[in-house]
Protein backbone atom coordinates (compact mmCIF):
# COMPACT_ATOMS: atom_id res chain seq x y z
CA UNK A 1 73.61 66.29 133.82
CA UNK A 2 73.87 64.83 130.02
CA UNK A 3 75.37 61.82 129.45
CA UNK A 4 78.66 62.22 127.82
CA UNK A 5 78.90 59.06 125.20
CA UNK A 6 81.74 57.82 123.46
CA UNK A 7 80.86 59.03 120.52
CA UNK A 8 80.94 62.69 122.11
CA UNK A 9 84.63 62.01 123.60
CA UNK A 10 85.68 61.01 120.23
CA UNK A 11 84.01 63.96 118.51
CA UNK A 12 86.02 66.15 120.94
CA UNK A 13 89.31 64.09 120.28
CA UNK A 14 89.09 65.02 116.95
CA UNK A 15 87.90 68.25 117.51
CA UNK A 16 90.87 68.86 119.96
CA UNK A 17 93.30 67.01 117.16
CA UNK A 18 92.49 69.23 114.46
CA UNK A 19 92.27 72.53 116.71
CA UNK A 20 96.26 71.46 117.51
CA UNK A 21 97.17 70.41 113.77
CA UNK A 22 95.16 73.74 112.71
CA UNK A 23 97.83 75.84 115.62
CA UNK A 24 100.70 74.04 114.64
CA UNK A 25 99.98 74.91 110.95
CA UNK A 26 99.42 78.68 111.67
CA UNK A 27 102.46 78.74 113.80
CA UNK A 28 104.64 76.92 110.74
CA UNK A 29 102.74 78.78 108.18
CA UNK A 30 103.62 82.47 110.17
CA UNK A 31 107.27 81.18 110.50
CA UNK A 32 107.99 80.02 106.99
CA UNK A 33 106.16 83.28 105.73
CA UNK A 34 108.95 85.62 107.94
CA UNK A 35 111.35 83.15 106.32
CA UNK A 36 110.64 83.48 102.93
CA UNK A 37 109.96 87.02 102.70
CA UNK A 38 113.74 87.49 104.72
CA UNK A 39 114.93 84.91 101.95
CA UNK A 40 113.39 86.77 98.74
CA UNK A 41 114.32 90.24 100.13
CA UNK A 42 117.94 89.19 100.79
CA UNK A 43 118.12 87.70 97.39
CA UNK A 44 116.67 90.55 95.71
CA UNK A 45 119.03 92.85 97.44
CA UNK A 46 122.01 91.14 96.25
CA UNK A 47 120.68 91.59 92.20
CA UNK A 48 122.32 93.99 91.17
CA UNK A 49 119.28 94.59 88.36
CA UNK A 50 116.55 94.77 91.30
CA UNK A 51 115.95 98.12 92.42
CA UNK A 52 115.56 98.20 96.80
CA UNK A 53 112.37 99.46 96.32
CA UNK A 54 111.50 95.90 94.39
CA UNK A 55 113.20 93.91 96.80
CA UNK A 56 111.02 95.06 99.54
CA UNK A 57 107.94 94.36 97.18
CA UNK A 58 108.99 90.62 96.10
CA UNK A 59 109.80 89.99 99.90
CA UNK A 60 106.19 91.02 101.09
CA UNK A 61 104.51 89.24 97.93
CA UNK A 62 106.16 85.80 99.08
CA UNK A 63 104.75 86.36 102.51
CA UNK A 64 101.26 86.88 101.74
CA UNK A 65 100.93 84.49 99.15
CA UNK A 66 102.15 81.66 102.27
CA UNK A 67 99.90 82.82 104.44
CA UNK A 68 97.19 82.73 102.15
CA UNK A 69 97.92 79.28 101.42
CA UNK A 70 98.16 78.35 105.02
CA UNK A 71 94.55 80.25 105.90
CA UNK A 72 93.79 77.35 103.47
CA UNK A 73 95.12 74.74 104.99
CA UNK A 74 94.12 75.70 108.61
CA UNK A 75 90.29 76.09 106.93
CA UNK A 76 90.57 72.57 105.81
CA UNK A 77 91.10 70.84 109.27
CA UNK A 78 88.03 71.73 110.32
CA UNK A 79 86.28 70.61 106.86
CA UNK A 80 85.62 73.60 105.25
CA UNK A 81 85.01 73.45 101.17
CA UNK A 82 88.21 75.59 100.34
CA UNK A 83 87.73 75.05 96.81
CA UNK A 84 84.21 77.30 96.79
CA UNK A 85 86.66 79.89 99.30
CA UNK A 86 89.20 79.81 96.70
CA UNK A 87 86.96 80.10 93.39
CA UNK A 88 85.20 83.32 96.08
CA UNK A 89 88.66 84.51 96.90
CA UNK A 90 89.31 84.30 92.92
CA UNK A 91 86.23 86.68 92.28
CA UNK A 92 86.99 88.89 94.68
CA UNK A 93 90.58 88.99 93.22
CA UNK A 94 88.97 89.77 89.83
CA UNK A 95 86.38 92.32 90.66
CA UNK A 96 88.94 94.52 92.71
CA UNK A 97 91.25 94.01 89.63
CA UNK A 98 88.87 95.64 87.47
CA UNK A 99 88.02 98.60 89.88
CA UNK A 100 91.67 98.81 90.55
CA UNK A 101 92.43 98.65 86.70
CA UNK A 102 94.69 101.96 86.55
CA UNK A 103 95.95 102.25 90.11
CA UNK A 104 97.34 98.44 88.71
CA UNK A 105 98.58 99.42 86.00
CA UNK A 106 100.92 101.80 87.53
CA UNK A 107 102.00 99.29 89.72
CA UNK A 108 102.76 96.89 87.15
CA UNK A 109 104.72 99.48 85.01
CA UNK A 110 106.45 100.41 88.77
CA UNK A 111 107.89 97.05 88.60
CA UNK A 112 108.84 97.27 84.87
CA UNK A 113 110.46 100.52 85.72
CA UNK A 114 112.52 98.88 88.52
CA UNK A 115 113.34 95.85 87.28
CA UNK A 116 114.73 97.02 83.38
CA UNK A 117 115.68 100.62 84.74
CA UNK A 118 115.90 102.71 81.93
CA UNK A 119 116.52 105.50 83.88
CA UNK A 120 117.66 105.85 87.89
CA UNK A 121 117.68 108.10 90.80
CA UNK A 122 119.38 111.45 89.76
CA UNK A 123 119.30 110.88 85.91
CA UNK A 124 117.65 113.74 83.83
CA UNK A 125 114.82 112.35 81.33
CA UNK A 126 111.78 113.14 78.86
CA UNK A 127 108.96 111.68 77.62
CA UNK A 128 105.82 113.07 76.27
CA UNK A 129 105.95 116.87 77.64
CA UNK A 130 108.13 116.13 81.10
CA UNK A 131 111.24 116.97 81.59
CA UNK A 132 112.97 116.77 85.10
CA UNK A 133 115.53 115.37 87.00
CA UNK A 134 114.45 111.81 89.02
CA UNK A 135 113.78 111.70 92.48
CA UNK A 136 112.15 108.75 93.35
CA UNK A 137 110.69 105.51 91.66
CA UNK A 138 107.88 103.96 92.68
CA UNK A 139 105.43 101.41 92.69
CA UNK A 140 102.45 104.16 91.89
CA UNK A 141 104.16 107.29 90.91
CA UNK A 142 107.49 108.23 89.81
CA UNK A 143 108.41 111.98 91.59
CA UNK A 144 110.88 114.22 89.33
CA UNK A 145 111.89 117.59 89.70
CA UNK A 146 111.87 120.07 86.34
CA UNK A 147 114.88 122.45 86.20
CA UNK A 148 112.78 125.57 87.44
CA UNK A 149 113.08 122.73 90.95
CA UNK A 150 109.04 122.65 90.66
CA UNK A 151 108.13 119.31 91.57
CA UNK A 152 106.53 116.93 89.27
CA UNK A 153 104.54 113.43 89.91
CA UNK A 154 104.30 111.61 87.37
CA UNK A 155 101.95 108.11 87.16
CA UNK A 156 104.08 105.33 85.89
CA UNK A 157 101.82 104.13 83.58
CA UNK A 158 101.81 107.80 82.07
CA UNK A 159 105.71 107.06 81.68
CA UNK A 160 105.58 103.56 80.14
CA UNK A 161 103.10 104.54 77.41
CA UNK A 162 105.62 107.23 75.50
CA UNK A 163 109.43 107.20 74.10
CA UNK A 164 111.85 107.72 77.18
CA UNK A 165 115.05 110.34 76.60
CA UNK A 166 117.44 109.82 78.93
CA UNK A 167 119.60 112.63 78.96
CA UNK A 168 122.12 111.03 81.59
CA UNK A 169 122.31 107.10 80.32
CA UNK A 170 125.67 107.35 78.31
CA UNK A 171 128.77 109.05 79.28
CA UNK A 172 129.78 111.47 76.55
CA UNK A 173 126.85 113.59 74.84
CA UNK A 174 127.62 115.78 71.70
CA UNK A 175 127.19 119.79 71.40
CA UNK A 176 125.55 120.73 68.22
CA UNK A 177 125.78 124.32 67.24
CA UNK A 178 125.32 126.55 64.49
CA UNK A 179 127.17 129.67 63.80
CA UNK A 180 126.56 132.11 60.64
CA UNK A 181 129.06 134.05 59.04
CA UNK A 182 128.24 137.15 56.23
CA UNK A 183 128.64 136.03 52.67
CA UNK A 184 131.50 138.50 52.11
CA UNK A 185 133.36 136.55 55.85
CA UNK A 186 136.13 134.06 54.83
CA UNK A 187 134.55 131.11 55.37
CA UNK A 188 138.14 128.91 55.81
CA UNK A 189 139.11 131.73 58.16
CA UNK A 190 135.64 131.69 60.65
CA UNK A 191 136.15 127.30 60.24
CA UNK A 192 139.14 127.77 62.00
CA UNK A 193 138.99 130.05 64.99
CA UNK A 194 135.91 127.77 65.85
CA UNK A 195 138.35 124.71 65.58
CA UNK A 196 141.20 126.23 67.76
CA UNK A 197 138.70 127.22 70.32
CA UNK A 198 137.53 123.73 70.42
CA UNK A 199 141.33 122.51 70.63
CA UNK A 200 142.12 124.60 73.43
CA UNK A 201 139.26 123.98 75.55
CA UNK A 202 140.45 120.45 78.03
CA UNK A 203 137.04 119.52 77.97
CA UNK A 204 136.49 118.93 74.19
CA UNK A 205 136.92 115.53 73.61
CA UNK A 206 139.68 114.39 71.14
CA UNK A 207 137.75 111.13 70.34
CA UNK A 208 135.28 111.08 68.88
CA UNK A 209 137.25 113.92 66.87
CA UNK A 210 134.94 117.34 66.50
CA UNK A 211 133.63 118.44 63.23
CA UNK A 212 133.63 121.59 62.57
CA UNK A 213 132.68 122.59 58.98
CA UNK A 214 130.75 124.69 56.65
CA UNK A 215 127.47 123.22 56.35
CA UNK A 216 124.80 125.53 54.75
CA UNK A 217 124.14 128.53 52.63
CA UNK A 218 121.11 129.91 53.70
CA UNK A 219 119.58 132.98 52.92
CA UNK A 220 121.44 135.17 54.47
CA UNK A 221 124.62 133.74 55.85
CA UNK A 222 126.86 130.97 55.44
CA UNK A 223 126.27 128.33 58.84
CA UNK A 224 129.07 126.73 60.22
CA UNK A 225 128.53 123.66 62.10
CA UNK A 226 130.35 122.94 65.46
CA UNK A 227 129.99 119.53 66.55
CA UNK A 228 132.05 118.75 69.67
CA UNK A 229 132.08 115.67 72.01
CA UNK A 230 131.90 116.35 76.05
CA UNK A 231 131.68 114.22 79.03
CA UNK A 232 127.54 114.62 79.92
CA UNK A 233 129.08 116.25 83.16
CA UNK A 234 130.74 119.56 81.39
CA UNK A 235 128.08 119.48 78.45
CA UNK A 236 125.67 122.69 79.11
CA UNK A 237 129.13 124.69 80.97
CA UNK A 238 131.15 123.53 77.62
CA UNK A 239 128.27 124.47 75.41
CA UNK A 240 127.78 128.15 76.73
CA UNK A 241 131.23 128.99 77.16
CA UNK A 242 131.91 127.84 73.31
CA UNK A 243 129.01 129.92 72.21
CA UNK A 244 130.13 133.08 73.99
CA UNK A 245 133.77 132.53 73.32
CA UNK A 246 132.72 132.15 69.31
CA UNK A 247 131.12 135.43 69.26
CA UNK A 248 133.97 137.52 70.87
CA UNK A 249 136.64 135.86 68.53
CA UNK A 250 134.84 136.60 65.20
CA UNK A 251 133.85 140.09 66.72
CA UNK A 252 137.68 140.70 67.17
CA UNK A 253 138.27 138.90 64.10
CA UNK A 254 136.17 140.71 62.08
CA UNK A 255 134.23 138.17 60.94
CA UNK A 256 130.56 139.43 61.25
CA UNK A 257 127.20 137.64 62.26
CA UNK A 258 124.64 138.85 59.72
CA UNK A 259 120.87 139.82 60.46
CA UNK A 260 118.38 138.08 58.79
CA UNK A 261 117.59 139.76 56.05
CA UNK A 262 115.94 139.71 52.15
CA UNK A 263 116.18 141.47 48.74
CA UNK A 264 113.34 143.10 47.26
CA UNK A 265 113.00 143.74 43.72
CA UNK A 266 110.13 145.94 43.03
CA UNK A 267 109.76 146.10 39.24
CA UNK A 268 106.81 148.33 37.93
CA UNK A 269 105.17 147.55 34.81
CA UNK A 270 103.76 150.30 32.90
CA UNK A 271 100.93 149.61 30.57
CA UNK A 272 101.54 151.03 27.17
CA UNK A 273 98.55 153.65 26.22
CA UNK A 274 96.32 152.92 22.95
């Protein structure tokens, strides 16, 4: 049987030491980590700017970066070089970065998206050559629905990179349209069965007050502009109903809608005979 020496028993002392500093650490580390990623989300949850989907995010971030730094600290007990595990870790970070470049990028622009909002759930936007209503934000891929209801994912960093129309950001949107009248129409007359129309109609705004005025002579008609104000709610309901109700009142009125349509002069020269 060996001999155990002293310097053994102390060897194992230590080793035994550090083995219970290096538990004790994990255990705190793994507590604090719950903590803090309880702490963050709660925090987060209470902004009113962060979106829920962010608040889970930040809460999870916070936990891994403490554990990380306690894997670090438990490493070190037993005298391993953390700095060369840290410059390794730091590589590794860097290389997976640059394989991960786009899949990052939308997560990135995820948080953007969350954090500045400039649109939510349920509001109706554009940008570049999508349209749709929004279903979901996320940290990859923002899902939308187009008005036809098919279903459109979008990457976010496909979002971020163009000018964002948000159809459903402001309370009160204004109708433009643009009704012709014949040359030979009384122009005062059409001006103001478009304005009583407006008048009557509960969902026309007073304020901003509606213009409603002769704008153009083109080349066949005179064009009338309506310009209305509506609550973004009753816009496309308000806008049809005007449009319909403006043709049956000038039919009725007499006032016509004219074709497109062009003069032609034909003028013949005739050569003179030597």
């Amino acid at each position: 049987m060996p001999e155990i020496t002293p310097a053994t028993i102390e060897f194992l002392i230590n080793l035994g030491l550090k083995a219970l500093a290096a538990v004790a650490i994990l255990i705190a580390g793994w507590l604090i980590a719950a903590w803090a990623q309880r702490t963050v989300r709660n925090h987060a949850d209470q902004n009113p700017v962060l979106d829920a989907t962010l608040a889970i995010v930040l809460g999870k971030i916070a936990r891994v970066l403490i554990l990380a730094v306690t894997v670090i600290a438990v490493l070190n007990q037993f005298g391993v070089q953390t700095a060369s595990l840290v410059a390794l870790l730091g590589t590794a970070g860097l290389a997976i970065g640059l394989a991960l470049q786009g899949a990052l990028s939308n997560v990135a622009v995820g948080i953007l998206l969350l954090v500045l909002r400039p649109f939510r759930v349920g509001d109706y936007v554009e940008f570049a050559s999508i349209g749709g209503t929004v279903d979901e934000i996320g940290l990859f891929v923002t899902r939308m629905h187009a008005p036809d209801n098919v279903g459109l994912i979008v990457p976010n960093s496909h979002i971020w990179g163009s000018a964002i129309r948000n159809y459903a950001q402001n309370e009160t949107r204004r109708i433009d349209l643009t009704f012709s009248i014949s040359y030979g129409d009384d122009m005062d007359e059409a001006v103001r069965l478009v304005r009583e129309l407006i008048e009557a109609d509960d969902r026309f705004l007073k304020e901003p007050e509606p213009l409603v005025a002769v704008a153009e002579l083109a080349d066949s008609s005179v064009n009338i502009y309506a310009r209305p104000w509506v609550r973004r709610e009753n816009f496309f309901a308000a806008k049809l109903d005007l449009t319909r109700k403006v043709k049956e009142l000038f039919s009725s009125s007499g006032i016509t809608i004219p074709f497109p349509q062009r003069e032609v002069h034909n003028v013949q020269m005739q050569s003179k005979v030597a």
